[in-house]
C-alpha atoms as a PDB file:
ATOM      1  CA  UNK A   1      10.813 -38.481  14.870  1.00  0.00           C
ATOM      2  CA  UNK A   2      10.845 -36.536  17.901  1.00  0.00           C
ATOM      3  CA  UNK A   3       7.718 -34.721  18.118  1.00  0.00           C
ATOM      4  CA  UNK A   4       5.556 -38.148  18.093  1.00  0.00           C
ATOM      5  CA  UNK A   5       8.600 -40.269  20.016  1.00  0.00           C
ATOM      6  CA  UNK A   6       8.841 -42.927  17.118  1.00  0.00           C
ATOM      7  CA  UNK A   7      11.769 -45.030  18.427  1.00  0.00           C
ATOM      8  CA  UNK A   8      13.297 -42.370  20.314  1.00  0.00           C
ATOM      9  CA  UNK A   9      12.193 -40.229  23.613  1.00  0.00           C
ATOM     10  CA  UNK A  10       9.814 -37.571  22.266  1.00  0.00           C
ATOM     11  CA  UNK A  11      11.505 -34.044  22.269  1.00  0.00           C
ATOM     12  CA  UNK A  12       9.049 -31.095  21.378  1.00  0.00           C
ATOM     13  CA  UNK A  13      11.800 -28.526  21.798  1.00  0.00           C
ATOM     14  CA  UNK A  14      14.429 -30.902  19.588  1.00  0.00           C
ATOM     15  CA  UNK A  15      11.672 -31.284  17.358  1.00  0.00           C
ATOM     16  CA  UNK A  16      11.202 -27.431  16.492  1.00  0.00           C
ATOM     17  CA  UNK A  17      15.100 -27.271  16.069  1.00  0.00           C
ATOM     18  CA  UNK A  18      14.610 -29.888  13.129  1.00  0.00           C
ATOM     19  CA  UNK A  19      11.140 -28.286  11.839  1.00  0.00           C
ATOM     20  CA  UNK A  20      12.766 -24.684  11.479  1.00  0.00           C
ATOM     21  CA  UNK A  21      14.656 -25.148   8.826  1.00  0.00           C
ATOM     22  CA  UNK A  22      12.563 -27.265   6.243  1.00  0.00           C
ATOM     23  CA  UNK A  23       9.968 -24.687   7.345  1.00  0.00           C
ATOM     24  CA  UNK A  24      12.033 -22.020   6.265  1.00  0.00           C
ATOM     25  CA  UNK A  25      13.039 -23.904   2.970  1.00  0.00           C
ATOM     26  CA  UNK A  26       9.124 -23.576   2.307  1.00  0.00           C
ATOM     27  CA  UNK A  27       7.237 -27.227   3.577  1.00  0.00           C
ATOM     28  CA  UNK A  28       3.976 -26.778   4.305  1.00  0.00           C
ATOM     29  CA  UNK A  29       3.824 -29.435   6.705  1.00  0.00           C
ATOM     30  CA  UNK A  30       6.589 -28.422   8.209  1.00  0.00           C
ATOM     31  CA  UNK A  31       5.614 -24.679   8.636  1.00  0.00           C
ATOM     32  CA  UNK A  32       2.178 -25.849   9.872  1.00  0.00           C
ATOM     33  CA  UNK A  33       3.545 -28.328  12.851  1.00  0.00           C
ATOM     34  CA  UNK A  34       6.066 -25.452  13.806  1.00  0.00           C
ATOM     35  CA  UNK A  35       3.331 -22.948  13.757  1.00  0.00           C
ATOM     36  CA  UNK A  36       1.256 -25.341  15.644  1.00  0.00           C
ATOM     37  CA  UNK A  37       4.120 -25.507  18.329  1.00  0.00           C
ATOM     38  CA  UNK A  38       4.796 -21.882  18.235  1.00  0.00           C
ATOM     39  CA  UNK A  39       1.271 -21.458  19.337  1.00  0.00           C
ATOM     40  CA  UNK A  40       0.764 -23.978  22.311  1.00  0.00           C
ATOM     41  CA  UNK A  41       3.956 -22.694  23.922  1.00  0.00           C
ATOM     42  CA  UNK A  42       4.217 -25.749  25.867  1.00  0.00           C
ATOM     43  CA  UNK A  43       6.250 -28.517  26.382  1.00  0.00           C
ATOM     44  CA  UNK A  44       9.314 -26.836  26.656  1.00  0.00           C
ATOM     45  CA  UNK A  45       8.356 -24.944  23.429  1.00  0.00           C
ATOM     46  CA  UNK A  46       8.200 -20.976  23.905  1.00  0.00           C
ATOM     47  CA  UNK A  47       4.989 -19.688  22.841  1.00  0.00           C
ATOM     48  CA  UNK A  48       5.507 -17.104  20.089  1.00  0.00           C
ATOM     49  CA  UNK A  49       2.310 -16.155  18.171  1.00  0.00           C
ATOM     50  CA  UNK A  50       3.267 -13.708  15.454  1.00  0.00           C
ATOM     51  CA  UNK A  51       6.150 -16.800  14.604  1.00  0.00           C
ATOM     52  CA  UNK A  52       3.309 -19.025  14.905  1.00  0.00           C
ATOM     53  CA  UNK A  53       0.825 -16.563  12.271  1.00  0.00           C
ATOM     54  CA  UNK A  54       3.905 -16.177   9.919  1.00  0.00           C
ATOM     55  CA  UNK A  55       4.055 -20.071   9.861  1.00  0.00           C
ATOM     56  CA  UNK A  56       0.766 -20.159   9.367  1.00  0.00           C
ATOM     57  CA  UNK A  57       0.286 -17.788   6.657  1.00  0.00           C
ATOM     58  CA  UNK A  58       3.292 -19.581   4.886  1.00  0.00           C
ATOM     59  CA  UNK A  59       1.431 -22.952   4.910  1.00  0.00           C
ATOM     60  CA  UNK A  60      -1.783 -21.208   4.401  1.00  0.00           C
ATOM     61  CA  UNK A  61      -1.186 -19.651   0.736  1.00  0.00           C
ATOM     62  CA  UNK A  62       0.572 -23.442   0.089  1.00  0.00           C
ATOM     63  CA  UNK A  63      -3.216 -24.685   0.306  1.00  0.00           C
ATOM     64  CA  UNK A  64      -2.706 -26.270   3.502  1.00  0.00           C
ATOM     65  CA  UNK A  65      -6.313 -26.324   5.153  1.00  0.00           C
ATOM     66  CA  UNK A  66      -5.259 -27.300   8.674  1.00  0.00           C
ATOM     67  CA  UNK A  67      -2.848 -24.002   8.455  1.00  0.00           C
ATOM     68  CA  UNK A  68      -5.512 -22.119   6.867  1.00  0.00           C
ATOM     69  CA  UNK A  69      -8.154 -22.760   9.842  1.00  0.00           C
ATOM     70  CA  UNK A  70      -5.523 -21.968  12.410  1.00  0.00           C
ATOM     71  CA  UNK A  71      -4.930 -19.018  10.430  1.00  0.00           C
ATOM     72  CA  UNK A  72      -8.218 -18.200  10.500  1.00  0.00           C
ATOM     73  CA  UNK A  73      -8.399 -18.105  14.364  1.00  0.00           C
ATOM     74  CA  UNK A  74      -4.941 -16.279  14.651  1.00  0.00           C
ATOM     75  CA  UNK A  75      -7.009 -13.706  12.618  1.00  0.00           C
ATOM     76  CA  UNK A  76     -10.367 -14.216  14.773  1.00  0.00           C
ATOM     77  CA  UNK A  77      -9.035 -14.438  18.212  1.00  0.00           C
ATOM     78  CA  UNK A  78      -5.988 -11.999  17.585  1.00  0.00           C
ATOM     79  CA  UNK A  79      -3.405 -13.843  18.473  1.00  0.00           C
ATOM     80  CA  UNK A  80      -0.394 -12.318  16.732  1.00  0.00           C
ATOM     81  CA  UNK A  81      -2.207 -10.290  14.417  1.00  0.00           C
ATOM     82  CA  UNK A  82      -4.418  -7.631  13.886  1.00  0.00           C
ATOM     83  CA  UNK A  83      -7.787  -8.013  14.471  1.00  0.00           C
ATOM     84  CA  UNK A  84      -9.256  -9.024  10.715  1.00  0.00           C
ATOM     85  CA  UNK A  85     -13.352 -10.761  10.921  1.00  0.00           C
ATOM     86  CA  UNK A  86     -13.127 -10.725   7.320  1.00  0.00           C
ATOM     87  CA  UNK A  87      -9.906 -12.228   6.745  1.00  0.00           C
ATOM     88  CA  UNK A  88     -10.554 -14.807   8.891  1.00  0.00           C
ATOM     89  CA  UNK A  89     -14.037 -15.518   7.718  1.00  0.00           C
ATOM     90  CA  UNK A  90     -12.242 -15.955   3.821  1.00  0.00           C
ATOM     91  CA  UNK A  91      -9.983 -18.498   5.698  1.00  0.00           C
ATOM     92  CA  UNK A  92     -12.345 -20.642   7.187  1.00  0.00           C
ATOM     93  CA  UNK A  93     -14.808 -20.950   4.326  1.00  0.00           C
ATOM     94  CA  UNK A  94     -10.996 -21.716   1.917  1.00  0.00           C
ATOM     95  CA  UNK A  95     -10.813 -24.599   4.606  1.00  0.00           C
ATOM     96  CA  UNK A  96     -14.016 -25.781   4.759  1.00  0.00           C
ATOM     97  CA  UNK A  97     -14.232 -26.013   0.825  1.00  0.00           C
ATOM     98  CA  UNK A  98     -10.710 -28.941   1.517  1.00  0.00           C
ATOM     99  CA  UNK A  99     -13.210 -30.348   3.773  1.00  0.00           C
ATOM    100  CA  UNK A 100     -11.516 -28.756   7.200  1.00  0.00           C
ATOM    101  CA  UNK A 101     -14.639 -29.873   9.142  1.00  0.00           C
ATOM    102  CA  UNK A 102     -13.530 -27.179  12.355  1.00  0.00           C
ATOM    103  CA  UNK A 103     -14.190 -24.676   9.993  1.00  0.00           C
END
């Protein structure tokens, strides 16, 4: 596991390689931690936020509430995509009824 270093030197870049395609093959977890990445552009990770929203989006309509809250902001803070108060505002309350207690 590369992103957390279990066992082996931890290797955000590597780890992105190995996220992309069970991302793209539809995990949720997956597309949230390589959204997540996307986003922070750091580490050695290029930060691309409209890859980041389409991750996020991906996970988001799979129910994940993590994904859904960062969603939410990409929305909010317009990072990646349009401007949308409301949209955001339905994403933070569909996080906050999982429990998401950012949201």
């Amino acid at each position: 596991l590369r992103a957390g270093g279990d066992g082996v030197p931890q290797d955000l870049p590597e780890s992105a390689r190995y996220l992309r395609p069970s991302a793209d093959q539809g995990n949720a977890g997956s597309q949230f931690q390589l959204g997540f990445l996307l986003r922070s552009g750091d580490h050695g990770v290029p930060q691309d936020l409209g890859e980041a929203a389409r991750y996020f989006r991906q996970s988001s309509v799979q129910g994940d509430a993590t994904a859904q809250y960062f969603f939410g902001i990409a929305h909010h803070l317009i990072e990646g995509l349009p401007a949308n108060p409301a949209e955001a505002a339905r994403l933070f309350r569909l996080a906050a009824d999982q429990q998401m207690p950012e949201a």
